[in-house]
Protein backbone atom coordinates (compact mmCIF):
# COMPACT_ATOMS: atom_id res chain seq x y z
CA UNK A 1 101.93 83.70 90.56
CA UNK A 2 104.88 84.54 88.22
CA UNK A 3 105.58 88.06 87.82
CA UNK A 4 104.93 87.96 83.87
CA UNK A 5 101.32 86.42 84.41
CA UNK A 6 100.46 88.78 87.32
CA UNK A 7 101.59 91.96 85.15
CA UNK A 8 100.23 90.93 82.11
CA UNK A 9 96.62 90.85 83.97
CA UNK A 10 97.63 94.60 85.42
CA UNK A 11 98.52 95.64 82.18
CA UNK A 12 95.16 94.83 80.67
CA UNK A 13 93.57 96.54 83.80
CA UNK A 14 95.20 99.20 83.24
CA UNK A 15 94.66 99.61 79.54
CA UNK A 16 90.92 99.12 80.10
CA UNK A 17 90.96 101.80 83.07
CA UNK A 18 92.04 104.43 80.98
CA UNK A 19 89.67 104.26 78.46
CA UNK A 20 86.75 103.95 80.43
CA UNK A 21 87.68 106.80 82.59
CA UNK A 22 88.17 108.93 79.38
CA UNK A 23 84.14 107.77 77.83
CA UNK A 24 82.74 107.87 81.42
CA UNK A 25 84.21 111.75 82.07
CA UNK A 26 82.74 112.84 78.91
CA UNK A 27 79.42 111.17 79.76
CA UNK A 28 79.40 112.71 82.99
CA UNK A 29 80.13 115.88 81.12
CA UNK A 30 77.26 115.65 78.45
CA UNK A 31 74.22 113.94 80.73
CA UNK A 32 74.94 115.82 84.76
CA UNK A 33 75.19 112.62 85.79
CA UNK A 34 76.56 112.13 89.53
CA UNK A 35 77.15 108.08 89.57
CA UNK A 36 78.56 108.21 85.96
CA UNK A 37 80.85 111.44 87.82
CA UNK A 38 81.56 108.77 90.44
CA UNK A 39 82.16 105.88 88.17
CA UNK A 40 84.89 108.29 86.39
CA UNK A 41 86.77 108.72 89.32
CA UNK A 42 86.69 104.88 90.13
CA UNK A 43 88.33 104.07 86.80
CA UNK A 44 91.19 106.70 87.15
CA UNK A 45 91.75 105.45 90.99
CA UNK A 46 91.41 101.96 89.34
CA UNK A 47 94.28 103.29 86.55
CA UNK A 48 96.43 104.84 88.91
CA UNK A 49 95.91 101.73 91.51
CA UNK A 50 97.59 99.52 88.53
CA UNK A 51 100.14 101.94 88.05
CA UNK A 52 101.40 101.33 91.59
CA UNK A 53 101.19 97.71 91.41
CA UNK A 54 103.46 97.99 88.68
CA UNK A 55 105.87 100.26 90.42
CA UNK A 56 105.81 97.69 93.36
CA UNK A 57 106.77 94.66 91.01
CA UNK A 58 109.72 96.93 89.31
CA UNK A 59 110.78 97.83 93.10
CA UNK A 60 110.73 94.36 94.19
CA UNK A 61 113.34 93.36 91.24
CA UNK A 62 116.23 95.28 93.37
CA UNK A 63 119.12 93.05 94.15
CA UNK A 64 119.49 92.43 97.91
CA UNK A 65 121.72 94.70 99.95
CA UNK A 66 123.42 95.21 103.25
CA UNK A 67 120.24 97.18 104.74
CA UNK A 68 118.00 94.70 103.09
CA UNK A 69 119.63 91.63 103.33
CA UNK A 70 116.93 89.39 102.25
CA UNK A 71 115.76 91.68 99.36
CA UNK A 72 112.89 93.94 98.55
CA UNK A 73 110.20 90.99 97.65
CA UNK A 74 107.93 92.90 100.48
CA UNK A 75 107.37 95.81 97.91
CA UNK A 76 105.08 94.18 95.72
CA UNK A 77 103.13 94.16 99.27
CA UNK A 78 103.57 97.74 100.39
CA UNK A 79 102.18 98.99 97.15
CA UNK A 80 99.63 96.54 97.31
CA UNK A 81 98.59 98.42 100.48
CA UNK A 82 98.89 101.69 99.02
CA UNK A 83 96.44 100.92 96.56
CA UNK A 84 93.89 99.84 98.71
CA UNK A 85 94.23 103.13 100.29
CA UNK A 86 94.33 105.04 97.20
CA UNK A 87 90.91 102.86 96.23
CA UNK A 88 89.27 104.39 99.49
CA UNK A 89 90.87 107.77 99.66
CA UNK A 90 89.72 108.40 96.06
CA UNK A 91 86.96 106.32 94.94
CA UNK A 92 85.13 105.81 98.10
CA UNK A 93 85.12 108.99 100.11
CA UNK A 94 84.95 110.69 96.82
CA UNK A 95 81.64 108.82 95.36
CA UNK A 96 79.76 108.91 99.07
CA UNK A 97 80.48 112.46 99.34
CA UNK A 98 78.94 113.19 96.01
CA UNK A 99 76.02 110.71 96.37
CA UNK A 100 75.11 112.58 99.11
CA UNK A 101 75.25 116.07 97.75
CA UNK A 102 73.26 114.56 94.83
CA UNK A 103 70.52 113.54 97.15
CA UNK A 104 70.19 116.29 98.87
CA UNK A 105 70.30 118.84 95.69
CA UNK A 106 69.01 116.32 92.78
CA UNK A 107 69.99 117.45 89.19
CA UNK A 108 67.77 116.13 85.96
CA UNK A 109 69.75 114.45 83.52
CA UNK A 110 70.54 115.50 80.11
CA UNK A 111 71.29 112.56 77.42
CA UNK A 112 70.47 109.53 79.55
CA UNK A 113 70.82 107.42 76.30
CA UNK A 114 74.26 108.39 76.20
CA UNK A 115 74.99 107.69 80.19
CA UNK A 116 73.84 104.03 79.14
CA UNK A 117 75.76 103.17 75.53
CA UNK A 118 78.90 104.61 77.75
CA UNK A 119 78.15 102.42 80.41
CA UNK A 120 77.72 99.60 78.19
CA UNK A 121 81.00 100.13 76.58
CA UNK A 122 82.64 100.42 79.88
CA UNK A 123 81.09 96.82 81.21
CA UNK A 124 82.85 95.17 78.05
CA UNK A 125 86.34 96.27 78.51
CA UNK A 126 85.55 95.68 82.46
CA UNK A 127 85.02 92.37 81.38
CA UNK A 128 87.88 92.00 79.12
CA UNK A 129 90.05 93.02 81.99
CA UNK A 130 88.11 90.70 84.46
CA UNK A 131 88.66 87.75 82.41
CA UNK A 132 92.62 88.10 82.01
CA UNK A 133 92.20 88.57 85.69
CA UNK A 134 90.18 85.26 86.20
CA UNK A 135 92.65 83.70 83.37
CA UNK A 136 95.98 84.37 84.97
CA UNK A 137 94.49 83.46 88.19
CA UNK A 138 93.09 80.28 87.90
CA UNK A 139 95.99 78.06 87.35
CA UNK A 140 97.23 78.83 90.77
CA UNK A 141 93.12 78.53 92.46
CA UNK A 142 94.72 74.79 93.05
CA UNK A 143 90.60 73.82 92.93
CA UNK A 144 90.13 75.96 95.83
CA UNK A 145 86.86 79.05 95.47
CA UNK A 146 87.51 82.01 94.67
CA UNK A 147 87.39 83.76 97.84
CA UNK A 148 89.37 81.62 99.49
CA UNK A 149 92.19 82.24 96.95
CA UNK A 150 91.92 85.65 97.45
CA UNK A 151 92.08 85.42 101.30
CA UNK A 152 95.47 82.91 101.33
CA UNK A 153 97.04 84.11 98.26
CA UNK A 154 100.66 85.34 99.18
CA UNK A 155 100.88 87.32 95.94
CA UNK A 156 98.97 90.56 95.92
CA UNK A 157 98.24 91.27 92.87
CA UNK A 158 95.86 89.22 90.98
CA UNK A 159 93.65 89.71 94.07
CA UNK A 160 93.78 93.18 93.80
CA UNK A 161 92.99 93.40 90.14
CA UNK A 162 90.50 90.62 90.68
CA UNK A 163 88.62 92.40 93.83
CA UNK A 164 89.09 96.11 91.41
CA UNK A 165 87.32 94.30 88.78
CA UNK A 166 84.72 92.41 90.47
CA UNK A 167 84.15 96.08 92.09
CA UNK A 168 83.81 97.45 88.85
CA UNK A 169 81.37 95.45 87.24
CA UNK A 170 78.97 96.02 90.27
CA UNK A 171 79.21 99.64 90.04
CA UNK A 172 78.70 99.58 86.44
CA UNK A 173 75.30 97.97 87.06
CA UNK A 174 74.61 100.06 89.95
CA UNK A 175 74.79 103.00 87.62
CA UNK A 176 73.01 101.96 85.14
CA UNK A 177 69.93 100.84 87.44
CA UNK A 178 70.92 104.51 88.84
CA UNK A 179 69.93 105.94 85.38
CA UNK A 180 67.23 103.77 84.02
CA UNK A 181 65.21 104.55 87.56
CA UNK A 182 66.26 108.50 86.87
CA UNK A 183 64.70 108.16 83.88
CA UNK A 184 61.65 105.66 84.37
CA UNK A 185 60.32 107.59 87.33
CA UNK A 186 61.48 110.96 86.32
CA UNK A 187 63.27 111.51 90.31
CA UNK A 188 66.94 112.50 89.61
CA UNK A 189 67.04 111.45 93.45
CA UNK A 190 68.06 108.11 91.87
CA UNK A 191 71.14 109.62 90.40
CA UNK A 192 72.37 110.34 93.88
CA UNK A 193 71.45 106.87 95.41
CA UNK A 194 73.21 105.48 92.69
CA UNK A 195 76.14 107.23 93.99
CA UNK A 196 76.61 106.49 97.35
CA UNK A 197 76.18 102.79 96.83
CA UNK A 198 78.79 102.95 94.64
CA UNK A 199 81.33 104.47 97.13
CA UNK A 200 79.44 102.26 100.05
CA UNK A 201 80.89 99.01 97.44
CA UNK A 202 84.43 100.66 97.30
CA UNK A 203 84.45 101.00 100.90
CA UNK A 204 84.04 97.70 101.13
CA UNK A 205 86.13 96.45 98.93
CA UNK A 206 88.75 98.36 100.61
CA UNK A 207 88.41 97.34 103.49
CA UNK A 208 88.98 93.87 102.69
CA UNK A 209 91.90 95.00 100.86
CA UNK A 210 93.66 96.40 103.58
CA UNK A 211 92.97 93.92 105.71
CA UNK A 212 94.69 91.24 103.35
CA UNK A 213 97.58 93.28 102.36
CA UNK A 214 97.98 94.47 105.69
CA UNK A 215 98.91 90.72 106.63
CA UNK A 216 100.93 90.06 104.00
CA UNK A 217 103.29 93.32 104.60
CA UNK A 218 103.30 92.36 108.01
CA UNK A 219 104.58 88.66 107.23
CA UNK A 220 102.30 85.93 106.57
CA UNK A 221 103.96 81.80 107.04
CA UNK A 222 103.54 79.17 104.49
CA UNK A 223 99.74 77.71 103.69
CA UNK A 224 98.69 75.19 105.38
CA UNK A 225 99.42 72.49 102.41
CA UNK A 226 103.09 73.90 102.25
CA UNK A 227 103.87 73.74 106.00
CA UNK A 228 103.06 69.93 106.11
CA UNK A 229 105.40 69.42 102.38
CA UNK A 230 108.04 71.50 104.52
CA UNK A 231 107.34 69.23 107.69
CA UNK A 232 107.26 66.05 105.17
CA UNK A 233 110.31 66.94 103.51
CA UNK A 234 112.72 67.99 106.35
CA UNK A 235 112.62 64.67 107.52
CA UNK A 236 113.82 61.34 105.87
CA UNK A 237 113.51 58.32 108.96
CA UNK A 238 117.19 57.70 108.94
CA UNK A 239 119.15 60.42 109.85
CA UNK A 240 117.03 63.19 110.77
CA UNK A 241 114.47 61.78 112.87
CA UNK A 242 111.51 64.81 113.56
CA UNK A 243 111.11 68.20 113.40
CA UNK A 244 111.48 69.89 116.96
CA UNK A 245 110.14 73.40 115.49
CA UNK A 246 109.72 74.95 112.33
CA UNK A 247 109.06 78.88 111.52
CA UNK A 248 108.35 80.04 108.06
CA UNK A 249 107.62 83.68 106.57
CA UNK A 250 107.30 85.26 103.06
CA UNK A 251 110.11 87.43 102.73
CA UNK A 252 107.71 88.35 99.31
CA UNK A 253 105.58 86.81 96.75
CA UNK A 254 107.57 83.89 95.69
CA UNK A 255 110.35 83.59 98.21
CA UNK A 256 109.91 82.46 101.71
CA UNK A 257 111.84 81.82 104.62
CA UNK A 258 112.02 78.33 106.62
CA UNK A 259 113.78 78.21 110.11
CA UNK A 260 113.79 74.82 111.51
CA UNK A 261 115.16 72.82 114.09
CA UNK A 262 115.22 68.92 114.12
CA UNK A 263 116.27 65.86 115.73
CA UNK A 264 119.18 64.15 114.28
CA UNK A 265 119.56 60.15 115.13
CA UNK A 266 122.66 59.13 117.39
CA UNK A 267 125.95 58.51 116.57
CA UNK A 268 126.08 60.47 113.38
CA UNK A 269 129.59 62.62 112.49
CA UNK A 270 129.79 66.41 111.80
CA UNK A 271 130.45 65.12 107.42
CA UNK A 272 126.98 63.32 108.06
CA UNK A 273 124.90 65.97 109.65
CA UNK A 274 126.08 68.59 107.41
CA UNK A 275 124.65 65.73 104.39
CA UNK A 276 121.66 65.12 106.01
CA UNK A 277 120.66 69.39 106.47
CA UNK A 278 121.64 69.68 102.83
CA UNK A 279 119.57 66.63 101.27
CA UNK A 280 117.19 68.08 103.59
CA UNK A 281 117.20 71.56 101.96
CA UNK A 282 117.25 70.38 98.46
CA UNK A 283 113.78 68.10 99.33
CA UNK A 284 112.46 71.00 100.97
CA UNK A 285 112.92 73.43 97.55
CA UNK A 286 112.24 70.27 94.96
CA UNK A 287 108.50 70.08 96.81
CA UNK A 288 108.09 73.88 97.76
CA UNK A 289 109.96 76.14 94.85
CA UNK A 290 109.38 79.27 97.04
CA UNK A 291 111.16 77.88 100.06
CA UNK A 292 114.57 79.61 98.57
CA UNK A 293 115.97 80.83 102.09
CA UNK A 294 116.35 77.95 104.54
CA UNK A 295 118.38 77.53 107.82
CA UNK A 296 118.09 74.27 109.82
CA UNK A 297 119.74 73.59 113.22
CA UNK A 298 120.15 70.33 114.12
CA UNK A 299 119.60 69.28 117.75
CA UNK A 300 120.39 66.10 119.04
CA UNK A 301 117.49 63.18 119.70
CA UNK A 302 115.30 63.60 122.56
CA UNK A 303 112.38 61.44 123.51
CA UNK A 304 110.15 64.32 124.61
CA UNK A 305 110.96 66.37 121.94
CA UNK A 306 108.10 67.48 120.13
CA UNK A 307 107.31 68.73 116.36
């Protein structure tokens, strides 16, 4: 993901966030409604979350120093992390807790007509946002589903924003099925069901987001496809002959680290091993881009040695 597609998908996000937290706090004002309360607080933990993810990407920009000598890439990461927490701190624990107060001391609502033209408003720009999301992402889907792009993407956020989104959308329609029943069965007990399932489906979708970025802040290797370009790439049959072992990490979203060791053929000079590791580098970046940090040792030919 390059850094101008990812933000321009957090930017409309966060653009659509804000205004839907604005109509869905006066809603909740007008009609006493609890999930449309709930739904308010998603979008401005939703706004805020894109905030950070911003703040990560500007973080990540710092030049590389002598305490962090391979850069601040991870940031994008951390904040990544953060906002998974912030989605669970604020929009889960928050919406359960209310759901159940809701249940348990049911309210009638006032103005359900303008609960639902709110909530209608809010599922287009949800949409609008969800299909930058889907937009930006699918260039780098490769053909693969969507939830597996989420699980082995190394750059957080379009999964966040997609996951945010996708959360959205669902708690939209559990809110409005919250009000219709409200109002088709005349049992504001609805209201508060409507609720907690919408902090049960931020739960969840915070859990899964801190289980993802929680990998990828503590250091996730190449995919799968990349390790065996890496593998292909390192050697060329004449001069270096295997690879013995190979290590790889993102140091962040686009750069990663490759630690290698291979076998070089017999009888080469120091000038020819040295031109070997660097055509070797240079095939390894042409066929992986974010392979920019590379160190290869070169180990002399051994029968039993092993890739």
């Amino acid at each position: 993901m390059s850094a101008g597609g990812g933000k321009k998908a957090i930017l409309a996000a966060l653009s659509a966030n804000a205004g839907i937290a604005v109509a869905k706090f006066v809603g909740a004002a007008i009609t006493g409604s609890g999930s449309m309360l709930a739904e308010a607080v998603h979008s401005v933990a939703d706004t805020g979350n894109q905030g950070l993810l911003l703040l990560g990407q500007k973080r990540a920009e710092q030049e590389a120093d002598e305490l962090h000598p391979f850069g601040y890439g991870r940031n994008r990461y951390f904040y990544s992390f953060v906002v998974a927490l912030v989605l669970f701190s604020l929009g889960s624990m928050y919406a359960i807790y209310e759901g159940i107060h809701k249940i348990q001391h049911p309210e009638h609502l006032s103005s359900p007509v303008v609960a639902i033209v709110i909530l209608g408003i809010a599922a287009v720009l949800e949409g609008y946002s969800f299909r930058t999301a889907m937009k930006e992402s699918s260039p780098l889907r490769q053909g693969a589903g969507w939830w597996r792009f989420i699980r082995n993407s190394r750059s957080p956020e379009l999964p966040v924003v997609l996951l945010e989104d996708t959360g959205a959308l669902i708690g939209l329609l559990i809110a409005l099925g919250a009000v219709l029943l409200t109002v088709l069965t005349g049992d504001p007990v609805w209201d508060g069901i409507g609720t907690l399932g919408i902090g049960v489906l931020l739960g969840v979708i915070a859990v899964v987001l801190i289980v993802e970025m929680q990998s990828l802040l503590i250091g996730e290797g190449a995919t799968p496809s990349e390790n065996e370009a890496i593998r292909t790439n390192l050697v060329d049959g004449s001069r270096i002959d295997r690879v013995i072992h190979l290590r790889t990490q993102y140091l962040g979203p686009e750069e990663m680290l490759v630690a290698a060791k291979v076998a070089i053929v017999p009888d080469l000079d120091i000038a020819q091993i040295a031109t070997a590791i660097d055509d070797a580098e240079e095939r390894v970046r042409a066929a992986v881009p974010a392979a920019r940090v590379i160190y290869i040792e070169p180990d002399l030919y051994r029968k039993q040695a092993v890739a």
